[in-house]
Protein backbone atom coordinates (compact mmCIF):
# COMPACT_ATOMS: atom_id res chain seq x y z
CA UNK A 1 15.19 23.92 -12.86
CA UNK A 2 13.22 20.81 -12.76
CA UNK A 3 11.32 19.96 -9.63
CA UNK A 4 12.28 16.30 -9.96
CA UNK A 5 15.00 14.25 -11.11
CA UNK A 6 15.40 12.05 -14.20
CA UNK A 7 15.93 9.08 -11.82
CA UNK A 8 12.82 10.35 -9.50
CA UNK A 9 10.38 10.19 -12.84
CA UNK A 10 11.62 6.78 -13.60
CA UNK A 11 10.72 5.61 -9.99
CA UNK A 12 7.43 7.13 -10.24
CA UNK A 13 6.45 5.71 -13.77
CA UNK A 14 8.33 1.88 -11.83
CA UNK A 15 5.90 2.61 -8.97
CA UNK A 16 2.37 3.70 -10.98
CA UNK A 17 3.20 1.02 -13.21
CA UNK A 18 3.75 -1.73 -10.26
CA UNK A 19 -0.17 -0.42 -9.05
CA UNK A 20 -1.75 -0.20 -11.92
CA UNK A 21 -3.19 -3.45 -12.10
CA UNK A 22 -4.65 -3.34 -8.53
CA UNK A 23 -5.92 -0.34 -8.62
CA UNK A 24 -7.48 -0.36 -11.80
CA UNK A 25 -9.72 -3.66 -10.75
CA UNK A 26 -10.67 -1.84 -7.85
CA UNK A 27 -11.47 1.75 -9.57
CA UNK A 28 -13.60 -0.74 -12.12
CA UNK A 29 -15.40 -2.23 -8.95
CA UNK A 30 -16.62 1.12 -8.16
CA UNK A 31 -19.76 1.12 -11.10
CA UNK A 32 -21.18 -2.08 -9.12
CA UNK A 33 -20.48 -0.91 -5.54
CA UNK A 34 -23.27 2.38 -6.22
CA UNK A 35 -25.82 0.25 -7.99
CA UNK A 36 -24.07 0.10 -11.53
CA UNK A 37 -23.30 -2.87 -13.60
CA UNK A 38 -20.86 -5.29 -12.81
CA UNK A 39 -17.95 -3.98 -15.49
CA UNK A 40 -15.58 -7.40 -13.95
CA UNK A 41 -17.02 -10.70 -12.08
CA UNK A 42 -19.60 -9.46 -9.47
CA UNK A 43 -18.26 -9.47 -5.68
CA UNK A 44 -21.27 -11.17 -3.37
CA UNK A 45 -19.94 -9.07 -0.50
CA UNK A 46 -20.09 -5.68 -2.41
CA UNK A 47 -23.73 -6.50 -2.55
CA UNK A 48 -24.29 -6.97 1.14
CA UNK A 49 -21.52 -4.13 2.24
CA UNK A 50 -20.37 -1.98 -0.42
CA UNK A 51 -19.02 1.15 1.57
CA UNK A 52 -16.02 -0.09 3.22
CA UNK A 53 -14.94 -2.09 -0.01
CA UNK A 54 -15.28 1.44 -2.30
CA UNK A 55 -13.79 3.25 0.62
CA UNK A 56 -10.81 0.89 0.40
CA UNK A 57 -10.49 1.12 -2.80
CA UNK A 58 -10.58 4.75 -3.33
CA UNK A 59 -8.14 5.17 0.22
CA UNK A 60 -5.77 2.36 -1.44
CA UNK A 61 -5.42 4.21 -4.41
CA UNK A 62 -4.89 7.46 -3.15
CA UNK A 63 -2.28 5.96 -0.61
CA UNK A 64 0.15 3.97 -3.07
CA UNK A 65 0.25 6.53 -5.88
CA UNK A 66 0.26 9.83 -4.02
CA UNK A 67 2.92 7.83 -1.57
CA UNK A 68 5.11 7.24 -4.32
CA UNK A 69 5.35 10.87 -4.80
CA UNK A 70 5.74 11.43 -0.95
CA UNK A 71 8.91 9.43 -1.61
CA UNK A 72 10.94 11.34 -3.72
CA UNK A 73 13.41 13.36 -1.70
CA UNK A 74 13.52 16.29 -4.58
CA UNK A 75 9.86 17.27 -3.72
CA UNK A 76 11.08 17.60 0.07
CA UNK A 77 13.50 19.58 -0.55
CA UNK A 78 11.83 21.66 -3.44
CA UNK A 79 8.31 22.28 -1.84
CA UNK A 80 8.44 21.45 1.50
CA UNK A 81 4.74 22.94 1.91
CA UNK A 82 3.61 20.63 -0.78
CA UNK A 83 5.17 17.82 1.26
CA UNK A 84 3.72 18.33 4.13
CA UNK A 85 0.37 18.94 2.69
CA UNK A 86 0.61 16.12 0.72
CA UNK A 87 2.15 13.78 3.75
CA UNK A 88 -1.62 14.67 5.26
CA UNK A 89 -3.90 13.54 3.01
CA UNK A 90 -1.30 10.24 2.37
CA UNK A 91 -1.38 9.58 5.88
CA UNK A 92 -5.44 9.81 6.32
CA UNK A 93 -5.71 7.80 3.28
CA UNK A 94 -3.23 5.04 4.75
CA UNK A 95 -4.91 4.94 8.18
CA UNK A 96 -8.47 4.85 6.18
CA UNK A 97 -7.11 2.16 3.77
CA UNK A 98 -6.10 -0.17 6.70
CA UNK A 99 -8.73 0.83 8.92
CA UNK A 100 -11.63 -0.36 6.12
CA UNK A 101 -9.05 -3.37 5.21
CA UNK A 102 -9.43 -4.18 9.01
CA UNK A 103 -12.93 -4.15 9.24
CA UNK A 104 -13.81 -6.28 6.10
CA UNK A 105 -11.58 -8.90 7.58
CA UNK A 106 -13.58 -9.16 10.83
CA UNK A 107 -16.78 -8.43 9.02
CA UNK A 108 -17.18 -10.17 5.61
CA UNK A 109 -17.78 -14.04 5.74
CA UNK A 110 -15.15 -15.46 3.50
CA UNK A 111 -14.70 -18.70 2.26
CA UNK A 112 -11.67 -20.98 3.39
CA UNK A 113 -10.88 -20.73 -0.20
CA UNK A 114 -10.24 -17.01 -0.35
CA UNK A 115 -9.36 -16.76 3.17
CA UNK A 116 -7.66 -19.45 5.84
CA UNK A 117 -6.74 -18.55 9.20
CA UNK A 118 -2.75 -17.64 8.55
CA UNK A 119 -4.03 -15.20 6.12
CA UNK A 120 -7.18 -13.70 8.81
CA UNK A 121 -4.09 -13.22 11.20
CA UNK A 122 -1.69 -11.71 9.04
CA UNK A 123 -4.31 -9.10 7.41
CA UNK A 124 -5.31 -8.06 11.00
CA UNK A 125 -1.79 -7.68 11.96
CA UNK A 126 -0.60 -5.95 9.01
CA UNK A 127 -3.84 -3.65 9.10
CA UNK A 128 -2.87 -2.84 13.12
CA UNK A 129 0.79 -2.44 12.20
CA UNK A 130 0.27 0.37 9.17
CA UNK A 131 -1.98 2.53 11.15
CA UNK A 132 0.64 2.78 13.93
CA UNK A 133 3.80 3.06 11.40
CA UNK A 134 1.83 5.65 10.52
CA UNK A 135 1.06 7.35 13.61
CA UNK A 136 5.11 6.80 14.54
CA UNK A 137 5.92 8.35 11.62
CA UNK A 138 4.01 12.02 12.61
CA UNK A 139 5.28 11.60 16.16
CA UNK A 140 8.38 11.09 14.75
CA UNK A 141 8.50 14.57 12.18
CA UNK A 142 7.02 16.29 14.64
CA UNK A 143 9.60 15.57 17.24
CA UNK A 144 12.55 16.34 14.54
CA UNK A 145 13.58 12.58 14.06
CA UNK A 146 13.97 12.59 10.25
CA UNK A 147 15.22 9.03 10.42
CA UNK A 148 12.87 7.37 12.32
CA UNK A 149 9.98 9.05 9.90
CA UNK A 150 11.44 7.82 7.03
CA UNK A 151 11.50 4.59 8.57
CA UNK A 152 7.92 4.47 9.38
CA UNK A 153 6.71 5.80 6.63
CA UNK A 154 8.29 3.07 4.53
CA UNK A 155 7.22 0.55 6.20
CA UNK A 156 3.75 1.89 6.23
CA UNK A 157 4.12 1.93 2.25
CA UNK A 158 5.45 -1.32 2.14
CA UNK A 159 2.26 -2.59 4.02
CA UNK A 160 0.17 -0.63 1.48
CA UNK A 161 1.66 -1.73 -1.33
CA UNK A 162 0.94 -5.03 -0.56
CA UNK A 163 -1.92 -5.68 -3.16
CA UNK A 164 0.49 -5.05 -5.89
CA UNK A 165 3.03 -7.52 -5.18
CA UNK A 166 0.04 -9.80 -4.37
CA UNK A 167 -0.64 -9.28 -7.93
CA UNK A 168 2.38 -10.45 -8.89
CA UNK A 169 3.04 -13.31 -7.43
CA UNK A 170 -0.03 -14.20 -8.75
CA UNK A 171 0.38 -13.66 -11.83
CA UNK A 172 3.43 -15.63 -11.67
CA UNK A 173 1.90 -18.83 -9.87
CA UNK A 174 -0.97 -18.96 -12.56
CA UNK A 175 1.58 -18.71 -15.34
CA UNK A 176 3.36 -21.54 -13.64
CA UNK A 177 0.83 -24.01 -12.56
CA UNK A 178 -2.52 -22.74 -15.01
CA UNK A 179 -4.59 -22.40 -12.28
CA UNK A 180 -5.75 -19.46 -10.06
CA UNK A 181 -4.55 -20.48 -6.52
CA UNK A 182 -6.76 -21.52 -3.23
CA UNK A 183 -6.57 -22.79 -0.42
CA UNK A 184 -3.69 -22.63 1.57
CA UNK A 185 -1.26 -21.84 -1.46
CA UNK A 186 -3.17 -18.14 -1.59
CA UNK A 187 -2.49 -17.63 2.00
CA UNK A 188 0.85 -18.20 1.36
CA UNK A 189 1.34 -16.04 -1.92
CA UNK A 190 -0.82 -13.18 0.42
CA UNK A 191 1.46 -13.43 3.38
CA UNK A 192 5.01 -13.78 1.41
CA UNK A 193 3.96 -10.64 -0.87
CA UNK A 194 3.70 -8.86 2.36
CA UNK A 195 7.11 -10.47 3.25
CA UNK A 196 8.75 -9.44 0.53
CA UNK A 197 7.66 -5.61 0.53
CA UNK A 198 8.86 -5.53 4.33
CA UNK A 199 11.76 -7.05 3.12
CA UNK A 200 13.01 -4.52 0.97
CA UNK A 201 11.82 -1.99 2.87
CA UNK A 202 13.92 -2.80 5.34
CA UNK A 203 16.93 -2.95 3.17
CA UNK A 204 16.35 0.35 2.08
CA UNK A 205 16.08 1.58 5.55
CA UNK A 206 19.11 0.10 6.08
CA UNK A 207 21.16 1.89 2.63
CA UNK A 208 19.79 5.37 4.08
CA UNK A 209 21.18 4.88 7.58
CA UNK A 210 24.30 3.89 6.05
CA UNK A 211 24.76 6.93 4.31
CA UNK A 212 25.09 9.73 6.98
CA UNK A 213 26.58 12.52 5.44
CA UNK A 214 24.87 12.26 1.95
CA UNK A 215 20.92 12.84 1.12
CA UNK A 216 19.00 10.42 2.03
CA UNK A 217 17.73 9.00 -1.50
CA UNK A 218 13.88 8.72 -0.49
CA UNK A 219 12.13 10.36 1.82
CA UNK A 220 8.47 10.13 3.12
CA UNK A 221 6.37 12.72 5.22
CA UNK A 222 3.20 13.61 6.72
């Protein structure tokens, strides 16, 4: 008996793919953040600060690719221990990826270039909003509300995921215009990737709670 489905490995291989360009810059940024040499354009603020950046890095990664697999309702079901061992380490990992993304907002001295004031009040918010999706969502287990677990626990992912889609769009803006975005335009391409992940996690919150009496076809847990 296979522990996942056919459709479960095709999310999975969807979902590593989807974060595999984000977190591959940041696993690369790792040789320069402990002294090494720069293997992609140097970061002046890994210089000054490295920890939280590596720790952010490392907690990001952990997050969206061991979340992915939190997702899959087969691995609930299947190895519930797993699960729940799993859903701890995910959920430290989360809390540690927006607690470091929330101090090098405060912290680092970025240029309006990189980083207007829409975008400084968004990342704060978003970074405040994940930790307590997450916290709701082991409140939530532990008082034997399935639903309102699942529902925090995507939206937590949909937070952390937000690099990835960031990705995107950017990709797709420099494809259309030739140019790497600024200003203004890159708040608005950082915000709306956050947007859109919310977005369809709330659609998909939506399809489960539609569908009482069947499975619910992903599941999260801590």
């Amino acid at each position: 008996m296979h522990l996942i489905s056919r459709r479960e490995c095709a999310f999975l291989a969807l979902v590593f793919l989807y974060s595999f360009l984000p977190a591959v810059i940041g696993l690369l940024r790792i040789p320069e953040l402990v002294g090494g040499a720069a293997i992609i354009p140097p970061n002046p603020r890994a210089v000054i600060d490295p920890l939280p950046i590596a720790l952010h890095i490392l907690a990001s990664s952990i997050f969206c690719l061991a979340g992915a697999v939190q997702l899959l309702p087969s691995l609930r079901q299947a190895r519930p221990a797993l699960h729940r061992m799993l859903g701890r380490v995910v959920a430290a990992a989360g809390c540690l990826s927006a607690l470091t993304g929330l101090w090098m907002t405060v912290s680092y001295a970025f240029p309006e270039s990189l980083q207007g004031p829409l975008l400084y009040g968004v990342r704060v918010t978003f970074s405040l909003a994940m930790i307590a999706f997450i916290f709701w969502a082991i409140v939530a287990i532990r008082a034997r509300m399935p639903a309102a677990h699942r529902a925090a626990v995507l939206r937590a992912y949909a937070i952390g995921q937000g690099a990835s889609t960031q990705t995107a769009l950017f990709l797709i803006a420099m494809a259309l215009t030739k140019t790497e975005p600024f200003g203004f335009a890159r708040d608005l391409l950082m915000v709306g990737a956050w947007v859109i992940n919310l977005a369809v996690a709330e659609l998909l919150i939506r399809g489960i709670r539609a569908m009482p009496g069947r499975p619910a076809a992903i599941s999260g847990g801590s």
